[in-house]
Protein backbone atom coordinates (compact mmCIF):
# COMPACT_ATOMS: atom_id res chain seq x y z
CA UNK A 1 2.39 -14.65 0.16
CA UNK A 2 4.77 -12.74 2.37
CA UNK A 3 8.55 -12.32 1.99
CA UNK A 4 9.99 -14.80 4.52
CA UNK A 5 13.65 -12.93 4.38
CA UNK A 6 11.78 -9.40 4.80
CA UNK A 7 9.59 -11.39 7.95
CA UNK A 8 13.03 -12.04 9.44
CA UNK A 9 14.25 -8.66 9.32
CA UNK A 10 11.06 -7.24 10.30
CA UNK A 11 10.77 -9.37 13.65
CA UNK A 12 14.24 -8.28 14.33
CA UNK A 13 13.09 -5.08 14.51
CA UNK A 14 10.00 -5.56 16.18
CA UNK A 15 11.86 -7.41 19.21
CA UNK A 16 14.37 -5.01 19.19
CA UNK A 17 11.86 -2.22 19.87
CA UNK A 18 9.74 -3.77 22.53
CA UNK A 19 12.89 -5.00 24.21
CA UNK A 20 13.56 -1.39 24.38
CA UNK A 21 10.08 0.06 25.17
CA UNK A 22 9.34 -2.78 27.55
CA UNK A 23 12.96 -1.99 29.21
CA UNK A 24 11.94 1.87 30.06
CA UNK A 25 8.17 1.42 30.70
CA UNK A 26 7.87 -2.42 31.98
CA UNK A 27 4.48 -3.78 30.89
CA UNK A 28 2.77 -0.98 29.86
CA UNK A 29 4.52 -0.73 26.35
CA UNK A 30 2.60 -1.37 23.25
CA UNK A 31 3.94 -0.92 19.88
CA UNK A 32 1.40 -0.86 16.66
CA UNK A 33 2.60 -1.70 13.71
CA UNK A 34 0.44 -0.33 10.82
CA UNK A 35 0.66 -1.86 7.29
CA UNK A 36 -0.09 -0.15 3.85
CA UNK A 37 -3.08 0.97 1.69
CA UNK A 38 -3.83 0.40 -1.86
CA UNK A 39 -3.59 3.54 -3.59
CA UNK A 40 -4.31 3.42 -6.87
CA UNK A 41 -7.62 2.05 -8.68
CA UNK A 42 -6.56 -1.08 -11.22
CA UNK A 43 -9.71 -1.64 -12.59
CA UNK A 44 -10.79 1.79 -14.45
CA UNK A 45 -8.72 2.23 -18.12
CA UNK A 46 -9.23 5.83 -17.61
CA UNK A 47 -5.92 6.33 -16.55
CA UNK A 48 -4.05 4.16 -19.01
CA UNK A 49 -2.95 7.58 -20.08
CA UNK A 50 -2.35 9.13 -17.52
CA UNK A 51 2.10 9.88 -16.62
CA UNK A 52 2.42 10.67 -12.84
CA UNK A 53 6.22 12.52 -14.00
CA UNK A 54 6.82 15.42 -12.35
CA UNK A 55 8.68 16.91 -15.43
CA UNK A 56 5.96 16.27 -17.55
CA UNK A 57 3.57 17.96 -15.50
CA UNK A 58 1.65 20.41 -15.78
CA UNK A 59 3.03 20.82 -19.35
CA UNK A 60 4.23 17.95 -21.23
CA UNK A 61 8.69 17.82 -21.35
CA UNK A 62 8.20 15.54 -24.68
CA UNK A 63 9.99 13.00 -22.85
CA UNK A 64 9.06 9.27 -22.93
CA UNK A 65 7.48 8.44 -19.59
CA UNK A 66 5.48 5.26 -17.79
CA UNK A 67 2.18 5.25 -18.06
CA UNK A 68 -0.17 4.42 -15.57
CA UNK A 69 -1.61 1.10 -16.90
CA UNK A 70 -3.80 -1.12 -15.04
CA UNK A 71 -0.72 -3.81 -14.92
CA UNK A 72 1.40 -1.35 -13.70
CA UNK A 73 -1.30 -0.32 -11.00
CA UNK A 74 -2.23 -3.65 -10.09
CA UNK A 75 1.29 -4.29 -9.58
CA UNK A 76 1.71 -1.27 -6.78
CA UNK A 77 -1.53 -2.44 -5.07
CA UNK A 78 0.06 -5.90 -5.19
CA UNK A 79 3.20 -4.58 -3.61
CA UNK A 80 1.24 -3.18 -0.90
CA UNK A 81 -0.41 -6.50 -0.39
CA UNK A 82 2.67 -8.31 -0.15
CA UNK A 83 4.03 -6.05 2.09
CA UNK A 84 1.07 -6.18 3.87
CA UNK A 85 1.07 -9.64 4.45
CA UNK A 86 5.09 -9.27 5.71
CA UNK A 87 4.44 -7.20 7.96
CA UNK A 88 1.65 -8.73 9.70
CA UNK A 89 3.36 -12.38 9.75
CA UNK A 90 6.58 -10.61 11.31
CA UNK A 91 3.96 -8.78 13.95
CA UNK A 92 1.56 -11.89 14.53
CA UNK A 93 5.64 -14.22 16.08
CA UNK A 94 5.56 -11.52 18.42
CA UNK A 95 1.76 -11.71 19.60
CA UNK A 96 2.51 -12.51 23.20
CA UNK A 97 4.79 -9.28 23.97
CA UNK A 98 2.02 -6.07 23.30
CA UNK A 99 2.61 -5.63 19.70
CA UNK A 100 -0.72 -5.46 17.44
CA UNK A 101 -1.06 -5.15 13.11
CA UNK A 102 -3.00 -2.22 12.16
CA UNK A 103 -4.40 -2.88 8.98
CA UNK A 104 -4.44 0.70 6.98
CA UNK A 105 -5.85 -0.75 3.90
CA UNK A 106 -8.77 -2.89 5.60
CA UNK A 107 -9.59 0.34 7.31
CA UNK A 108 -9.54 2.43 3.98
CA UNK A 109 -11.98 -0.27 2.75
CA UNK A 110 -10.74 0.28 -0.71
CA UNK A 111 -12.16 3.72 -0.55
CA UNK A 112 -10.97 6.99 -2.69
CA UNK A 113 -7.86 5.76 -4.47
CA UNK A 114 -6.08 7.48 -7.15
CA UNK A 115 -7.77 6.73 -11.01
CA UNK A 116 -11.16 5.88 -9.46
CA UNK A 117 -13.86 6.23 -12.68
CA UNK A 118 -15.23 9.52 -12.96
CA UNK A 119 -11.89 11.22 -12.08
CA UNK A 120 -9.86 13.16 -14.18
CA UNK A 121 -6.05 13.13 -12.74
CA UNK A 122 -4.83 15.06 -11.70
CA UNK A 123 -7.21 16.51 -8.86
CA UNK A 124 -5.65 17.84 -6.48
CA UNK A 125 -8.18 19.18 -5.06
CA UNK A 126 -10.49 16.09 -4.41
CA UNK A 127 -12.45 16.64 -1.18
CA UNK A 128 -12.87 12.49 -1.07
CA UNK A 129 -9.06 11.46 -2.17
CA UNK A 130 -7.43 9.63 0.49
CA UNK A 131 -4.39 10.26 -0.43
CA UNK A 132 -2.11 12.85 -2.05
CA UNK A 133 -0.33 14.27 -4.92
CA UNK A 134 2.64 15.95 -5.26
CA UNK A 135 1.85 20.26 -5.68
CA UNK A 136 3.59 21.06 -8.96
CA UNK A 137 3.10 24.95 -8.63
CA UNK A 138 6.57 25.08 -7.43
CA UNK A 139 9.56 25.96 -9.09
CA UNK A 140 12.19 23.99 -7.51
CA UNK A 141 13.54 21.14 -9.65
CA UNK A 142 16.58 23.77 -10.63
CA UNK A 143 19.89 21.56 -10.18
CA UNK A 144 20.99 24.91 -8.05
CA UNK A 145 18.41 25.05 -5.61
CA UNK A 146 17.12 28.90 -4.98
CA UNK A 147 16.26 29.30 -1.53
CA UNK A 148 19.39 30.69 0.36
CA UNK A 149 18.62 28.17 3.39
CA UNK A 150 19.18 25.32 1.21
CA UNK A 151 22.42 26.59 -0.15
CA UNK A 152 24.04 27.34 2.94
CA UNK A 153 22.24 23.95 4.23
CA UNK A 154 24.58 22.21 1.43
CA UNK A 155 27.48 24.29 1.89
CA UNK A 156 27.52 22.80 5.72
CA UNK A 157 26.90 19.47 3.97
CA UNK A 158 29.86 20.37 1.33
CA UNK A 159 32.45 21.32 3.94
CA UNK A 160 32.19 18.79 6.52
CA UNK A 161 31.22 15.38 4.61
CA UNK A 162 34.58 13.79 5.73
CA UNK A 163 34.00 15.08 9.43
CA UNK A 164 30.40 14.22 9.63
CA UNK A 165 29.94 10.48 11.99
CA UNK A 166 28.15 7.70 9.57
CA UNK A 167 29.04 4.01 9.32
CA UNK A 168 25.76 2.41 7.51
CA UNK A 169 25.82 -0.11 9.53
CA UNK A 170 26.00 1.48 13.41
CA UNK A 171 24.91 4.90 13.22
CA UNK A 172 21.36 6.36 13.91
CA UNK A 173 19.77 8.49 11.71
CA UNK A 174 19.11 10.84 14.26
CA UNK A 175 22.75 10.84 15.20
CA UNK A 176 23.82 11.75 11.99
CA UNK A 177 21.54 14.59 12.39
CA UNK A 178 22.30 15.45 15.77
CA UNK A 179 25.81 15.92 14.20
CA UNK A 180 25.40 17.87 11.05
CA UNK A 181 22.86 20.29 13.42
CA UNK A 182 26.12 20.75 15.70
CA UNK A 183 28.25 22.28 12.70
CA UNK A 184 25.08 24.33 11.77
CA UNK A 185 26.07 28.16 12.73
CA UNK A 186 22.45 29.74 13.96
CA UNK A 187 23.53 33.36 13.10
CA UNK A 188 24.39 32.18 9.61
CA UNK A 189 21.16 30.24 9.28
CA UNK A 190 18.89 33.18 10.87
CA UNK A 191 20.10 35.44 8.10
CA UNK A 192 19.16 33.13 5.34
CA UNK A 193 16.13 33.58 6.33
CA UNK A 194 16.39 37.52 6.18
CA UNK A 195 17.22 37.63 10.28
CA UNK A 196 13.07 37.12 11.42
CA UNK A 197 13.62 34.46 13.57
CA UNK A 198 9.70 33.71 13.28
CA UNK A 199 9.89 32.56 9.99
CA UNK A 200 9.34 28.67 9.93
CA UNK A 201 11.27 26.24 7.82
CA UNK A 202 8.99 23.18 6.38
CA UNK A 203 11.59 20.38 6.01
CA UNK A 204 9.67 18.57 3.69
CA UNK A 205 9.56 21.10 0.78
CA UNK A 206 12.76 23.04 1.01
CA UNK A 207 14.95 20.81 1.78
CA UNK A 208 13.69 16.83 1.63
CA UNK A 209 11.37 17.82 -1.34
CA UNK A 210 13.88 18.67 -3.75
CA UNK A 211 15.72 15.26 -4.16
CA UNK A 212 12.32 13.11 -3.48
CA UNK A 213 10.82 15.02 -6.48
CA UNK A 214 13.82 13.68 -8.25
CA UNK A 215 13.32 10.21 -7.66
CA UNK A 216 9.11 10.44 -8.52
CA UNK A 217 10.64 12.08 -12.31
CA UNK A 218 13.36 9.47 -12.36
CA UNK A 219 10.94 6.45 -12.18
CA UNK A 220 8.12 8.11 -13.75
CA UNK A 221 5.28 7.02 -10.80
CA UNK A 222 5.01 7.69 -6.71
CA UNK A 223 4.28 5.84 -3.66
CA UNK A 224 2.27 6.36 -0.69
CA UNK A 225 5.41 7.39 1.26
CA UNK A 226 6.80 9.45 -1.64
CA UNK A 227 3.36 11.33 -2.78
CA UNK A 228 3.03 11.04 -6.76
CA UNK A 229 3.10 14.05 -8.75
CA UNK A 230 0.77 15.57 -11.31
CA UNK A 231 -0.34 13.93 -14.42
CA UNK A 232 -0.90 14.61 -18.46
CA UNK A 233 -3.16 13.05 -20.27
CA UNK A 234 -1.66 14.33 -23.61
CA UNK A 235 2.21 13.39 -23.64
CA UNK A 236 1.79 10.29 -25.78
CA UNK A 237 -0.86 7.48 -26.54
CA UNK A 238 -1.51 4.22 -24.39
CA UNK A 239 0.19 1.68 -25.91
CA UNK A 240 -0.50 -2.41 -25.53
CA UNK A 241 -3.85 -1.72 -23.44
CA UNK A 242 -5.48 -4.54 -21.93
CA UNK A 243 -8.17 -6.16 -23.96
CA UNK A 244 -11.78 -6.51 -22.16
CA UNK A 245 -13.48 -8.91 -24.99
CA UNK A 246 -14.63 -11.32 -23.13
CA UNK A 247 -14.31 -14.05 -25.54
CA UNK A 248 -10.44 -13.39 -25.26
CA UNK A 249 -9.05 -13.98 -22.04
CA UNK A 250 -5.68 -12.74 -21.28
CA UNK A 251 -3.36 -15.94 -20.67
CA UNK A 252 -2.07 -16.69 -17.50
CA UNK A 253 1.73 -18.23 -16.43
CA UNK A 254 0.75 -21.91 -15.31
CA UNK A 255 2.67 -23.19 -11.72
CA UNK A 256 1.45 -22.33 -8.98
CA UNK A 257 -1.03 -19.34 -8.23
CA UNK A 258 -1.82 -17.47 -4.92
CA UNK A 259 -4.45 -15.55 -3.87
CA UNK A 260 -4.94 -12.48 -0.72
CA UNK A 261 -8.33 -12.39 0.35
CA UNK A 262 -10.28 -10.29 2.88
CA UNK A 263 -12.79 -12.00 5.22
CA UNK A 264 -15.31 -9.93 5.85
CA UNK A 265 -18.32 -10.03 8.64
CA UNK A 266 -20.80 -7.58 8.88
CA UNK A 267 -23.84 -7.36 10.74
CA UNK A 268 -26.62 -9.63 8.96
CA UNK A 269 -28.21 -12.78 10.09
CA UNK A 270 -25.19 -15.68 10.19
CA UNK A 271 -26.88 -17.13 7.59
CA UNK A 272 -26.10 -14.24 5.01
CA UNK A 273 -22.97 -11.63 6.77
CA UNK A 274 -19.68 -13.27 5.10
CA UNK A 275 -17.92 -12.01 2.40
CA UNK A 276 -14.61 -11.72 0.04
CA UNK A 277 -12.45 -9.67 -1.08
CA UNK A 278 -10.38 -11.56 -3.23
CA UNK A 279 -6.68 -10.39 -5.12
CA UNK A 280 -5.80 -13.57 -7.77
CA UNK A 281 -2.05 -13.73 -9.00
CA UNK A 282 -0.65 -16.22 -11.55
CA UNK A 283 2.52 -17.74 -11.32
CA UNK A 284 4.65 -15.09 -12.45
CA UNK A 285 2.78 -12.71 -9.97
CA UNK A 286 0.52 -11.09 -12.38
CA UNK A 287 -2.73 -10.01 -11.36
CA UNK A 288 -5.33 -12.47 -13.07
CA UNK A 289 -8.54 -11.49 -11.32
CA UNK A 290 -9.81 -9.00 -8.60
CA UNK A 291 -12.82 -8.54 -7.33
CA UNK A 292 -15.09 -6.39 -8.77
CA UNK A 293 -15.28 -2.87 -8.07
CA UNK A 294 -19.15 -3.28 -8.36
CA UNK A 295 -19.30 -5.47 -4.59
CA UNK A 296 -18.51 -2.79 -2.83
CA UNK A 297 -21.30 -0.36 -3.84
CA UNK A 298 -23.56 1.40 -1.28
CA UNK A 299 -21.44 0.09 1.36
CA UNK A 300 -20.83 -3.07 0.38
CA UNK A 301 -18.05 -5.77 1.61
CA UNK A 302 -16.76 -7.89 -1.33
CA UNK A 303 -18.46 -11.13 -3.19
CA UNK A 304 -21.12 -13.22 -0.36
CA UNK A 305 -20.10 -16.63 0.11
CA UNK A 306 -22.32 -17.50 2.64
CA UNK A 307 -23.22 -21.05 2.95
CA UNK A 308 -26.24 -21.94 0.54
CA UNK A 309 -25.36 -18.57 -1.39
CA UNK A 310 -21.84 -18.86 -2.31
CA UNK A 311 -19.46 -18.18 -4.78
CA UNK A 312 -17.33 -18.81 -7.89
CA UNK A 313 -14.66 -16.84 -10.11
CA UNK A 314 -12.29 -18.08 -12.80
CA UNK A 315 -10.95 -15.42 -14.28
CA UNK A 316 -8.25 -17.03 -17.18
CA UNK A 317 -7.98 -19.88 -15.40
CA UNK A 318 -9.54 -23.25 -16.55
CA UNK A 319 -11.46 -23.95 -13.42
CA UNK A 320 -13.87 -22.11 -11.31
CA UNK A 321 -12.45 -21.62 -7.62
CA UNK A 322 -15.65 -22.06 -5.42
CA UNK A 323 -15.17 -20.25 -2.39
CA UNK A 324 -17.80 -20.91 0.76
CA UNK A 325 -17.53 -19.98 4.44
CA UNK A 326 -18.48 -21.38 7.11
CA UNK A 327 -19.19 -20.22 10.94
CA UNK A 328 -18.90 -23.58 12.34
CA UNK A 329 -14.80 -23.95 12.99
CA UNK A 330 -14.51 -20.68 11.30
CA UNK A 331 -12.83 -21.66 7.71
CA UNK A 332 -13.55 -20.61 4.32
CA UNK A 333 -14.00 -23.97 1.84
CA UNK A 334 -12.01 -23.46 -1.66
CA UNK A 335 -12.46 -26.11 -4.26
CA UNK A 336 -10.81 -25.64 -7.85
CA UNK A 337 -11.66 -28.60 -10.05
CA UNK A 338 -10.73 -31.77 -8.45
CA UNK A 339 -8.92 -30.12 -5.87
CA UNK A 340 -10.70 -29.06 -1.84
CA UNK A 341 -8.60 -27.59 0.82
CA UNK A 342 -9.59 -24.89 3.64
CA UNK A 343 -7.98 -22.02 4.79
CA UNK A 344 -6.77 -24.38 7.79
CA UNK A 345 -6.48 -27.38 6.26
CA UNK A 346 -4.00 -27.80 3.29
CA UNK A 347 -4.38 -31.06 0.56
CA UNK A 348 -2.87 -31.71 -2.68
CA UNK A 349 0.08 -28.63 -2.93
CA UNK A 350 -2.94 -26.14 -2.02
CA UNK A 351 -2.59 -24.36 1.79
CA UNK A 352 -3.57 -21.14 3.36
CA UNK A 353 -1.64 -18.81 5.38
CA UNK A 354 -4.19 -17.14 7.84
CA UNK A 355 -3.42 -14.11 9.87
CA UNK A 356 -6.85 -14.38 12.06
CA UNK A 357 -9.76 -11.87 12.11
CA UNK A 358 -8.65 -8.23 13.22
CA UNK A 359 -8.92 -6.96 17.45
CA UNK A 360 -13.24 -7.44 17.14
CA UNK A 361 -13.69 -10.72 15.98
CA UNK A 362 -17.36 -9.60 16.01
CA UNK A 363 -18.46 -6.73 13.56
CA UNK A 364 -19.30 -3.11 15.14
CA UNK A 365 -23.02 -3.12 14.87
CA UNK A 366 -25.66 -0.21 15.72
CA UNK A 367 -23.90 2.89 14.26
CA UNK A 368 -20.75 1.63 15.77
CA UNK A 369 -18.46 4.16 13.79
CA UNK A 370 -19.16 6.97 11.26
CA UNK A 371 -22.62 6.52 11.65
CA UNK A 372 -23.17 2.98 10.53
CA UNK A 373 -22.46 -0.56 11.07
CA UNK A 374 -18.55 -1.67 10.71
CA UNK A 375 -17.37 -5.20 9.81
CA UNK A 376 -14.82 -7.34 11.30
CA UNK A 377 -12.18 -8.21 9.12
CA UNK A 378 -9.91 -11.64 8.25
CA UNK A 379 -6.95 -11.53 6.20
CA UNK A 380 -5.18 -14.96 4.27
CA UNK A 381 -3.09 -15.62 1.81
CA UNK A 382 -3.40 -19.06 -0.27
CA UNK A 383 -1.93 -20.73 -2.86
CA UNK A 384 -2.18 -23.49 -5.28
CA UNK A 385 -1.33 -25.44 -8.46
CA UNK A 386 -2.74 -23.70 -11.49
C-alpha cells in the first residue's frame, strides 16, 4: 500500500514543479514521473551466499557481512513496490495538470535482475543484466584519496566550509554548487590534472564514487540508485535459509495482509488475454507468496485468470485467494474463504487501491515493439484480514 505521508510530500513536489514548468512554457509542459524497478531475483537460493560488500570483494576482508537472502531480496523488491505505488498515487491527484507515471518496472517486465538462476554473481559482464554493479578494479577506498584533483577538491571544501551558503531547508543543491565552483581557482585545478586542459573529469568516480562506495560497504548491499558492488561466494556460510519442504510452510503474522498485483492484457481472444502478477505480504510486511518465476516463460505475463480459467494461490495462508477478471466493468473478483470483494468494490475490511491501466488501455498488438506483441498493463494494491 503506499506511504500516505511520502504521497503528501511527493504531490508537493509534483505541483511545485508544474507550477513552475507550466509558468515558463504555458500548456505545453509535461512532467513524467518514472517509478522504480525490481532489481534483484527473490526466488533463486543461489545467492543466499552471495555478500554484495565492497570490502569483501574481490577477496574476502574476513569481516562479517549481510548476505543476500531471499528475505532480504524480497524485501528490496518490496521497497521498490511500495515506492512504486507512492509515487504513482502522488502522480495520479495531479492527473488533470500534464503529469503522467512511468512505470520502470512494468516496462522491465521482471526481466534480467540481479541473482537470476543460472548466474554466478558477480558478472559484470552480463550482456542481458539490466542493471549494474559497482567495478571493483579500482583502488580508491584509501581514507586519503590519491588523485590530486580530489585533494585539492577537499582542500577548497576544507577552507571555506564556514563561508560556503547552505541552510537545509532553503538552499538549492545547485546553489551550493554554484558556490563552492566560485571559490574553485581554474589554474590550480588545471594543474592537478598535469596542465592538459583536455583531460576530462568523471564526477561520478573521482569524486562522488569515493563516499557512495562507503555507504554500499557500510550496509553491506546496493540500490538501483547506488549500483551494488561485487560479490563472494566464499566469506562465510548461509545461515537460517528458507526451508522449501512443502509439507512445512513458513508461518505468517496474522492481521491484516496486502497484496500488489499487475494486470496484465495481451493480445489473445477476450476470452483467454488477462493475467497476474501478484506480490503477497503478511501483516508484518513479509513476503508470503510471489508469483512464480515459471509464468513468465517464453514471454509470458503472470498467472491467467480469465473467466472460466481462473486462478487460486494460498501460499501459508489458510485459505485459497481466488482471483478472476472480468472485461465487463473492468474489475478483477478476489474471494478468500467467506470473504468477496473487487478491486472497486470493498466488503468486509477487504478494499483495493487501483491506479488504472497504463497510457494504452489496449495491448500493442502486431509486432508493436521489439518485434512482438506488448501488453497493457494495470497496477493495484489490496488488502485484507488474514
Amino acid at each position: 500500500m503506499p506511504n500516505n505521508d511520502l504521497v503528501i510530500k511527493i504531490d508537493s513536489v509534483i505541483k511545485k514543479i508544474i507550477n513552475y514548468g507550466q509558468e515558463a512554457t504555458e500548456e505545453s509542459f509535461r512532467l513524467y514521473v518514472t517509478g522504480y524497478a525490481q532489481i534483484f531475483n527473490d526466488q533463486d537460493t543461489a545467492c543466499n551466499s552471495v555478500i554484495f560488500a565492497r570490502t569483501a570483494n574481490p577477496t574476502p576482508d574476513g569481516k562479517p557481512h549481510p548476505m543476500m537472502t531471499t528475505e532480504l531480496r524480497q524485501e528490496f523488491n518490496w521497497m521498490s513496490l511500495t515506492l512504486n505505488a507512492t509515487i504513482q498515487k502522488a502522480v495520479s491527484q495531479n492527473g488533470g495538470s500534464n503529469a503522467k507515471y512511468i512505470d520502470i518496472d512494468v516496462l522491465l517486465g521482471g526481466e534480467h535482475p540481479f541473482c537470476e538462476p543460472g548466474v554466478k554473481e558477480p558478472d559484470l559482464n552480463n550482456p542481458n543484466l539490466c542493471f549494474w554493479h559497482y567495478p571493483y578494479n579500482q583502488n580508491d577506498y584509501n581514507e586519503d584519496p590519491i588523485h590530486p584533483t580530489i585533494k585539492y577538491l577537499n582542500s577548497v571544501q576544507s577552507s571555506n566550509v564556514n563561508n560556503l551558503t547552505w541552510d537545509q531547508n532553503s538552499t538549492l543543491w545547485t546553489d551550493y554548487l554554484n558556490d563552492f565552483w566560485s571559490k574553485v581557482d581554474e589554474e590550480q585545478l588545471n594543474q592537478t590534472l598535469g596542465g592538459n586542459v583536455k583531460i576530462l573529469i568523471d564526477p561520478w568516480p573521482d569524486f562522488v564514487g569515493y563516499r557512495a562506495r562507503q555507504y554500499i560497504s557500510g550496509t553491506g548491499a546496493g540500490t538501483k540508485t547506488v549500483a551494488t558492488s561485487s560479490v563472494s561466494t566464499t566469506s562465510s556460510p548461509p545461515t537460517n535459509l528458507p526451508s522449501s519442504s512443502p509439507s512445512s510452510p513458513p508461518a505468517y503474522a496474522t492481521g491484516t495482509c496486502c497484496f500488489h498485483l499487475i494486470e496484465a492484457k495481451d493480445c489473445k481472444p477476450v476470452t483467454n488475454n488477462l493475467y497476474a502478477n501478484m506480490t503477497l505480504v503478511d501483516n508484518d510486511k513479509k513476503v508470503i507468496y510471489k508469483t512464480p518465476e515459471s509464468y513468465f516463460d517464453n514471454n509470458g505475463w503472470g498467472i491467467p485468470i480469465n473467466d472460466g480459467n481462473d486462478t487460486t494461490i494460498q501460499g501459508p495462508l489458510p485459505n485459497t485467494i481466488a482471483i478472476t477478471g472480468e472485461h465487463e466493468n473492468d474489475y478483477i473478483q478476489f474471494i478468500y474463504g467467506t470473504l468477496s470483494w473487487t478491486s472497486k468494490k470493498a466488503n468486509g475490511g477487504a478494499q483495493c487501491t487501483t491506479g488504472g491501466w497504463d497510457l494504452r488501455k489496449d495491448p500493442g498488438c502486431g509486432d508493436f515493439l521489439f518485434g512482438k506483441d506488448w501488453p497493457s498493463r494495470n497496477q493495484m494494491d489490496c488488502c485484507f484480514p488474514c
